[in-house]
N, C-alpha and C. Protein backbone atom coordinates (compact mmCIF):
# COMPACT_ATOMS: atom_id res chain seq x y z
N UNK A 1 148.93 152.97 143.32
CA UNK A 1 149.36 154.04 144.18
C UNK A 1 150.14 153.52 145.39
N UNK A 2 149.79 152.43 146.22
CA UNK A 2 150.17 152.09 146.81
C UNK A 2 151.31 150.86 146.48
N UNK A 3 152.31 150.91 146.74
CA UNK A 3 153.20 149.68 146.73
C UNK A 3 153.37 148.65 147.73
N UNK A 4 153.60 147.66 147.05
CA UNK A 4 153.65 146.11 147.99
C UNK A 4 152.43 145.31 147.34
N UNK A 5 152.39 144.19 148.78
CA UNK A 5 151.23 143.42 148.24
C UNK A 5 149.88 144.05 148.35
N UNK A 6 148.99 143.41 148.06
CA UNK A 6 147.79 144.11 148.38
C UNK A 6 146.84 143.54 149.93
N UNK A 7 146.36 144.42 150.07
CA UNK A 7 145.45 144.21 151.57
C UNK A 7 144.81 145.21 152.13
N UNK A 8 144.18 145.21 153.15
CA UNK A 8 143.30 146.68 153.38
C UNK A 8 144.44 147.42 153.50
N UNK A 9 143.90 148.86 153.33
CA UNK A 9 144.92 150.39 153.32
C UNK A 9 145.44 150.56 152.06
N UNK A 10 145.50 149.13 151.27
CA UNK A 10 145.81 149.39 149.56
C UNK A 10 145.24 150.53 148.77
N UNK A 11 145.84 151.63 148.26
CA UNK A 11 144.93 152.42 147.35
C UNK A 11 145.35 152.42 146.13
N UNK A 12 144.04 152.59 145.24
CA UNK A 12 144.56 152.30 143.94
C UNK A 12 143.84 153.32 143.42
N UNK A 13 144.11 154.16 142.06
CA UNK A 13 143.81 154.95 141.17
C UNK A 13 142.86 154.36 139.97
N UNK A 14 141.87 154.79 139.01
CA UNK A 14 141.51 154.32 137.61
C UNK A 14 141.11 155.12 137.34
N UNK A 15 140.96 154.95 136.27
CA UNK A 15 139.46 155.77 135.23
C UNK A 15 138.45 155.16 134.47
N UNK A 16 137.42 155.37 134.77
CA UNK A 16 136.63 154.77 134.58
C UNK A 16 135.52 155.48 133.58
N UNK A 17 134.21 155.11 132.47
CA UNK A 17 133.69 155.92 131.34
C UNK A 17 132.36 155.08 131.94
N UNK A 18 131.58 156.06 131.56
CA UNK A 18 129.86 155.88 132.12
C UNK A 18 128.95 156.35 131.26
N UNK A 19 128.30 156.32 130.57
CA UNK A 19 126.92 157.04 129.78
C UNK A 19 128.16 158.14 129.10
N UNK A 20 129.21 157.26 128.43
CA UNK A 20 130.19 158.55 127.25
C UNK A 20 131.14 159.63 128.44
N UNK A 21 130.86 159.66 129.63
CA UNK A 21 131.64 160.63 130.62
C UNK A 21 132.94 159.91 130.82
N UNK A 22 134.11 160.34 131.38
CA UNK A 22 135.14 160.03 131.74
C UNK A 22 135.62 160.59 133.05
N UNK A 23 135.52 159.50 133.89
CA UNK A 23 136.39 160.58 135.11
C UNK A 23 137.31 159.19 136.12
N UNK A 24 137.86 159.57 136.93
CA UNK A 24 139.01 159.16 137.76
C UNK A 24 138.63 158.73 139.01
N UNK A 25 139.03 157.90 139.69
CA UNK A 25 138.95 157.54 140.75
C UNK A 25 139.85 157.35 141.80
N UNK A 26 139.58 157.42 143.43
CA UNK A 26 140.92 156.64 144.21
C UNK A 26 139.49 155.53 144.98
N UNK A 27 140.63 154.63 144.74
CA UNK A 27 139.81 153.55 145.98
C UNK A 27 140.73 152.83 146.94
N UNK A 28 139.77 152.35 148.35
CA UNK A 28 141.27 152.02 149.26
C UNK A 28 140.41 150.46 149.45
N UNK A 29 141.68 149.26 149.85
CA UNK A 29 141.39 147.76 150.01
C UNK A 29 140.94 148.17 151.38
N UNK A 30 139.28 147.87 151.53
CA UNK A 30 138.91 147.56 152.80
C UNK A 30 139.06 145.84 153.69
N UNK A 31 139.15 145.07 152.22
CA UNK A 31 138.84 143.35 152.92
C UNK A 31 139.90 142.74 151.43
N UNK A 32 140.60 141.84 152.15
CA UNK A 32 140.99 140.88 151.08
C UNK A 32 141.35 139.52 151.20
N UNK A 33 140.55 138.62 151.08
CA UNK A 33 141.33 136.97 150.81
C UNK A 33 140.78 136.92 149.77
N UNK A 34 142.30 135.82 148.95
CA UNK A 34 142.58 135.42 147.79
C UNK A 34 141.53 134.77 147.15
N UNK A 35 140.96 134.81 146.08
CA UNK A 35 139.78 133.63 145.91
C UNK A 35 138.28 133.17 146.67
N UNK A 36 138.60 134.91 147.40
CA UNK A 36 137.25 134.12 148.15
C UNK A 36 136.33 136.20 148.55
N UNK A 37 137.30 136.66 149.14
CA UNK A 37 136.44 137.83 148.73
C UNK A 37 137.01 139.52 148.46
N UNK A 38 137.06 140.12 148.08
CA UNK A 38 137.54 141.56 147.81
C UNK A 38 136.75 142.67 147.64
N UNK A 39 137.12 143.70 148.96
CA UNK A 39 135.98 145.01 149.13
C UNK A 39 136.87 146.28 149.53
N UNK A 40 135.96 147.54 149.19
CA UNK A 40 136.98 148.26 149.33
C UNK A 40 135.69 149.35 149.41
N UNK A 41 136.25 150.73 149.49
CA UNK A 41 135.42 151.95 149.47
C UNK A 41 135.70 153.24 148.75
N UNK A 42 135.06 154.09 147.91
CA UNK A 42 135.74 155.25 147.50
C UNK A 42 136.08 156.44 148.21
N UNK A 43 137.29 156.91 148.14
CA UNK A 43 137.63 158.13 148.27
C UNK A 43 137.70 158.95 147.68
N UNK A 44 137.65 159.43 146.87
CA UNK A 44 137.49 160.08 145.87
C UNK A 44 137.06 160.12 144.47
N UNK A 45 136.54 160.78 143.69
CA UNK A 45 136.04 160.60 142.36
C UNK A 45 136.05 162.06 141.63
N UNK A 46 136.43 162.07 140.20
CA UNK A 46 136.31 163.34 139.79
C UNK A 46 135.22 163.60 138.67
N UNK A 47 134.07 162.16 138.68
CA UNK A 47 133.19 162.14 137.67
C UNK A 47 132.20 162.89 138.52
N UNK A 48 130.60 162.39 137.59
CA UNK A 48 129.41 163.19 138.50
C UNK A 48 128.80 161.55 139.02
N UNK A 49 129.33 160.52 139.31
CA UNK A 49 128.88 159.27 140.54
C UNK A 49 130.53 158.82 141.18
N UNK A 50 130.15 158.30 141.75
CA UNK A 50 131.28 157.72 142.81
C UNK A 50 130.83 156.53 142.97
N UNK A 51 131.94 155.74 143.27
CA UNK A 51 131.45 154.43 144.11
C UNK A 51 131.38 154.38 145.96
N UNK A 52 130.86 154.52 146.47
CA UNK A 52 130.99 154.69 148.01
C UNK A 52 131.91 153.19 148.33
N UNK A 53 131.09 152.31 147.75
CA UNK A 53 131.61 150.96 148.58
C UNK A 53 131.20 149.50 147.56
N UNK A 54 132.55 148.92 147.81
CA UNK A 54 131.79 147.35 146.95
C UNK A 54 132.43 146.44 147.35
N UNK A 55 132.07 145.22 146.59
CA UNK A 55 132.67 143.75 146.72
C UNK A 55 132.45 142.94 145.89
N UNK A 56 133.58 141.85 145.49
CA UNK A 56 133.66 140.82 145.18
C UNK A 56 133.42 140.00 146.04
N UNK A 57 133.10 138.73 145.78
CA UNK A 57 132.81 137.58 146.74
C UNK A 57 132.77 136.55 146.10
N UNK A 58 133.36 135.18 146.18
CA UNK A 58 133.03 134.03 145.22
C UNK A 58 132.87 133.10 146.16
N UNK A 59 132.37 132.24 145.95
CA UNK A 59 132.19 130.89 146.75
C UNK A 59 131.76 129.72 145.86
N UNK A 60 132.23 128.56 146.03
CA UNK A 60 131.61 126.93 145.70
C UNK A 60 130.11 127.10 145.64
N UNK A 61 129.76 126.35 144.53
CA UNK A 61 128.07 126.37 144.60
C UNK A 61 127.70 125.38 143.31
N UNK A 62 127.38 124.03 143.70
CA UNK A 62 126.97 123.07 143.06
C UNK A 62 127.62 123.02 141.65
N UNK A 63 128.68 122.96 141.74
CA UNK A 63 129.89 122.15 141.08
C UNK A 63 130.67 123.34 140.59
N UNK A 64 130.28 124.57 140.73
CA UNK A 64 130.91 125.71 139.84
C UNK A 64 131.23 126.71 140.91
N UNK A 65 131.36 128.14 140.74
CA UNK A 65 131.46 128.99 141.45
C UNK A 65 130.42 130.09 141.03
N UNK A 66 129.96 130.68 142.82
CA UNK A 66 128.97 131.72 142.52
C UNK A 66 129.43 133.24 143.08
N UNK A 67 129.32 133.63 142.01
CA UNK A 67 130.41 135.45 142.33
C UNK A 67 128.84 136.82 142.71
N UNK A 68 129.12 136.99 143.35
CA UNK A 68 128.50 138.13 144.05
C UNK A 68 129.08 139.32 144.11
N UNK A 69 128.76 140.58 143.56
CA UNK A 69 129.01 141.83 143.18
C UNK A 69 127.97 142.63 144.29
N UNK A 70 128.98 143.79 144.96
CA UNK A 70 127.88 144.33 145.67
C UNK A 70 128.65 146.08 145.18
N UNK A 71 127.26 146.87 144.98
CA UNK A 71 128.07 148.39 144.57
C UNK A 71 127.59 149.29 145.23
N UNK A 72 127.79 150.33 145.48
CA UNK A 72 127.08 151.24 146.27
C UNK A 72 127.52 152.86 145.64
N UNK A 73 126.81 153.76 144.99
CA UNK A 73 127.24 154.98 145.17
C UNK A 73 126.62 155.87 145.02
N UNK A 74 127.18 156.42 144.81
CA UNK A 74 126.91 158.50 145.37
C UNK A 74 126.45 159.51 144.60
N UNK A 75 125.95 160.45 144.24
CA UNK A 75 126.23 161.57 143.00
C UNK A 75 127.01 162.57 144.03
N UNK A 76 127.94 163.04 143.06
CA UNK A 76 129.14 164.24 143.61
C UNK A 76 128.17 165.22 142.96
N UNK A 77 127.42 165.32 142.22
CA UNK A 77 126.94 166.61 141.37
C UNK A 77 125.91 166.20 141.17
N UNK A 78 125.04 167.37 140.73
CA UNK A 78 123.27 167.85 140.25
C UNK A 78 123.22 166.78 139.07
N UNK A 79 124.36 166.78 138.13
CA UNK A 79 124.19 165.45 137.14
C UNK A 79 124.08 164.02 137.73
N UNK A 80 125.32 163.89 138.35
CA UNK A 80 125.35 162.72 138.93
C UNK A 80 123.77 162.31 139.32
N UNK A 81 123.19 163.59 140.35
CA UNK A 81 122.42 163.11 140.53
C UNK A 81 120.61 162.35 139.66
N UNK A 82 120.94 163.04 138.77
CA UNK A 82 119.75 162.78 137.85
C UNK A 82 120.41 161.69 136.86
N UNK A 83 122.07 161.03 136.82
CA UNK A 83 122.47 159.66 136.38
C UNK A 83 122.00 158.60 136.91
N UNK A 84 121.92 158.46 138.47
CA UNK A 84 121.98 157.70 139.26
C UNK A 84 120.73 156.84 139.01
N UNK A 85 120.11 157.25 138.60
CA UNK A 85 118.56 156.00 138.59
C UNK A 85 118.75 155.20 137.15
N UNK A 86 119.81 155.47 135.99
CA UNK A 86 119.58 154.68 134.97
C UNK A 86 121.06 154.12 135.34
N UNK A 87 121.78 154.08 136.51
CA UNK A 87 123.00 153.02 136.78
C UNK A 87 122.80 151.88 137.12
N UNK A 88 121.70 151.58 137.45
CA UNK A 88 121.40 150.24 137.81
C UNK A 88 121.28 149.51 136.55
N UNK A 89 120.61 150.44 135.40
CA UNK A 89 120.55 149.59 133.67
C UNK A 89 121.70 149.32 133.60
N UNK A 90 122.82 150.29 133.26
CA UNK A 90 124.40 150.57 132.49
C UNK A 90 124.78 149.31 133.50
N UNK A 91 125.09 149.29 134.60
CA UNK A 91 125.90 148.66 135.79
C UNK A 91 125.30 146.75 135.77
N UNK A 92 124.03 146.99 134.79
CA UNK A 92 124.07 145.40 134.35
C UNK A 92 124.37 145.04 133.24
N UNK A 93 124.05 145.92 132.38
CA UNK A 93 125.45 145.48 131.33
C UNK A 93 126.73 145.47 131.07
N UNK A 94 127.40 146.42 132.22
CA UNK A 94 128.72 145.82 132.55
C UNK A 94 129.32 144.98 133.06
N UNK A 95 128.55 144.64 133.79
CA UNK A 95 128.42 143.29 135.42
C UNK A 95 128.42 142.12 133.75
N UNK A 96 127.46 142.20 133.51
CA UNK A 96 127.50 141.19 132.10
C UNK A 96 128.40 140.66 131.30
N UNK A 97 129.12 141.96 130.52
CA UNK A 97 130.50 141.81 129.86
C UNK A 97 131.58 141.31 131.19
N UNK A 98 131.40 142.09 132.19
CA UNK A 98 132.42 141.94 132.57
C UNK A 98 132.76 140.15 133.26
N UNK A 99 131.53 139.65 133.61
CA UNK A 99 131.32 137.61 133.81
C UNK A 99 131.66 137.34 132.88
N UNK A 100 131.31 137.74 131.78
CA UNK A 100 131.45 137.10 130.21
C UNK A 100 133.15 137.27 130.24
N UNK A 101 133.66 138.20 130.48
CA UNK A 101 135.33 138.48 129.95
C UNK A 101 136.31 137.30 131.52
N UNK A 102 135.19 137.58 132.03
CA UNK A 102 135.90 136.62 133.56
C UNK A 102 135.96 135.32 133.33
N UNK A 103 135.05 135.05 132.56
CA UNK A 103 134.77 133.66 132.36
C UNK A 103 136.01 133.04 130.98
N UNK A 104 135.53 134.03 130.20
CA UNK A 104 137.13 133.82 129.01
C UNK A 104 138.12 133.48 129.59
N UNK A 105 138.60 134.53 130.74
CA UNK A 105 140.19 134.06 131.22
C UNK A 105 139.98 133.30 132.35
N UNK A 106 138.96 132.82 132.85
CA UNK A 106 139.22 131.10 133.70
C UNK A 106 138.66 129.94 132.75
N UNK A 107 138.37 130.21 131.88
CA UNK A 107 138.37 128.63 131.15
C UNK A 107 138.96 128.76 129.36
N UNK A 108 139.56 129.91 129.12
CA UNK A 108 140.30 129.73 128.37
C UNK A 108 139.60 130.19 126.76
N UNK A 109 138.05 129.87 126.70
CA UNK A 109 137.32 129.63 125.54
C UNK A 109 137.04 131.19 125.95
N UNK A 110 136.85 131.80 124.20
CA UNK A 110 135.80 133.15 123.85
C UNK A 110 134.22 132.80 124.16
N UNK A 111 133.62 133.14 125.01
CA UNK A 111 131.96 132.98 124.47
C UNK A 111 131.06 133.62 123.22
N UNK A 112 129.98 133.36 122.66
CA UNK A 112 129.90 134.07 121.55
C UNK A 112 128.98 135.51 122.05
């Protein structure tokens, strides 16, 4: 949405699928250095959760790197709200795939 480089005030659009739902998002760059950390907050959502607020974070940590995920959100709706207690399950098996697919494209190898 926003053009140029990226940095806070950046907003960006997605869509995102949860327990089979589909809905849309805006999010704006609250924090950004390269390689080291990336956070931002939601503005909007047209599912029944939102993300209020998150981050990336990586740092050096005994010979490798240690990535820290932080999430935070919301129910927009009566569904949302009765989703919200099994996101913490779903949101670790994505956190999962999603190290696993991170890890593919910095060292090159598929894991099994």
């Amino acid at each position: 949405m926003t053009a140029g480089p990226i940095g806070p005030g950046t907003r960006f659009a997605g869509t995102t699928r949860i327990l089979g739902l589909t809905g849309t998002y805006t999010t704006e760059v609250t924090a950004f250095e390269p390689c080291v950390r990336y956070a931002w907050r939601g503005i909007g959502a047209s599912g029944p959760v939102m993300g209020v607020m998150g981050s990336y974070e990586l740092a050096e940590a005994e010979g490798g790197t240690r990535f820290r995920l932080t999430l935070e959100y919301t129910a927009t709706s009566l569904l949302g709200a009765l989703l919200l207690p099994g996101l913490r399950f779903v949101a670790g098996m994505v956190l999962r795939r999603f190290v696993r697919q991170l890890d593919e494209l910095v060292t090159g190898a598929a894991q099994p």
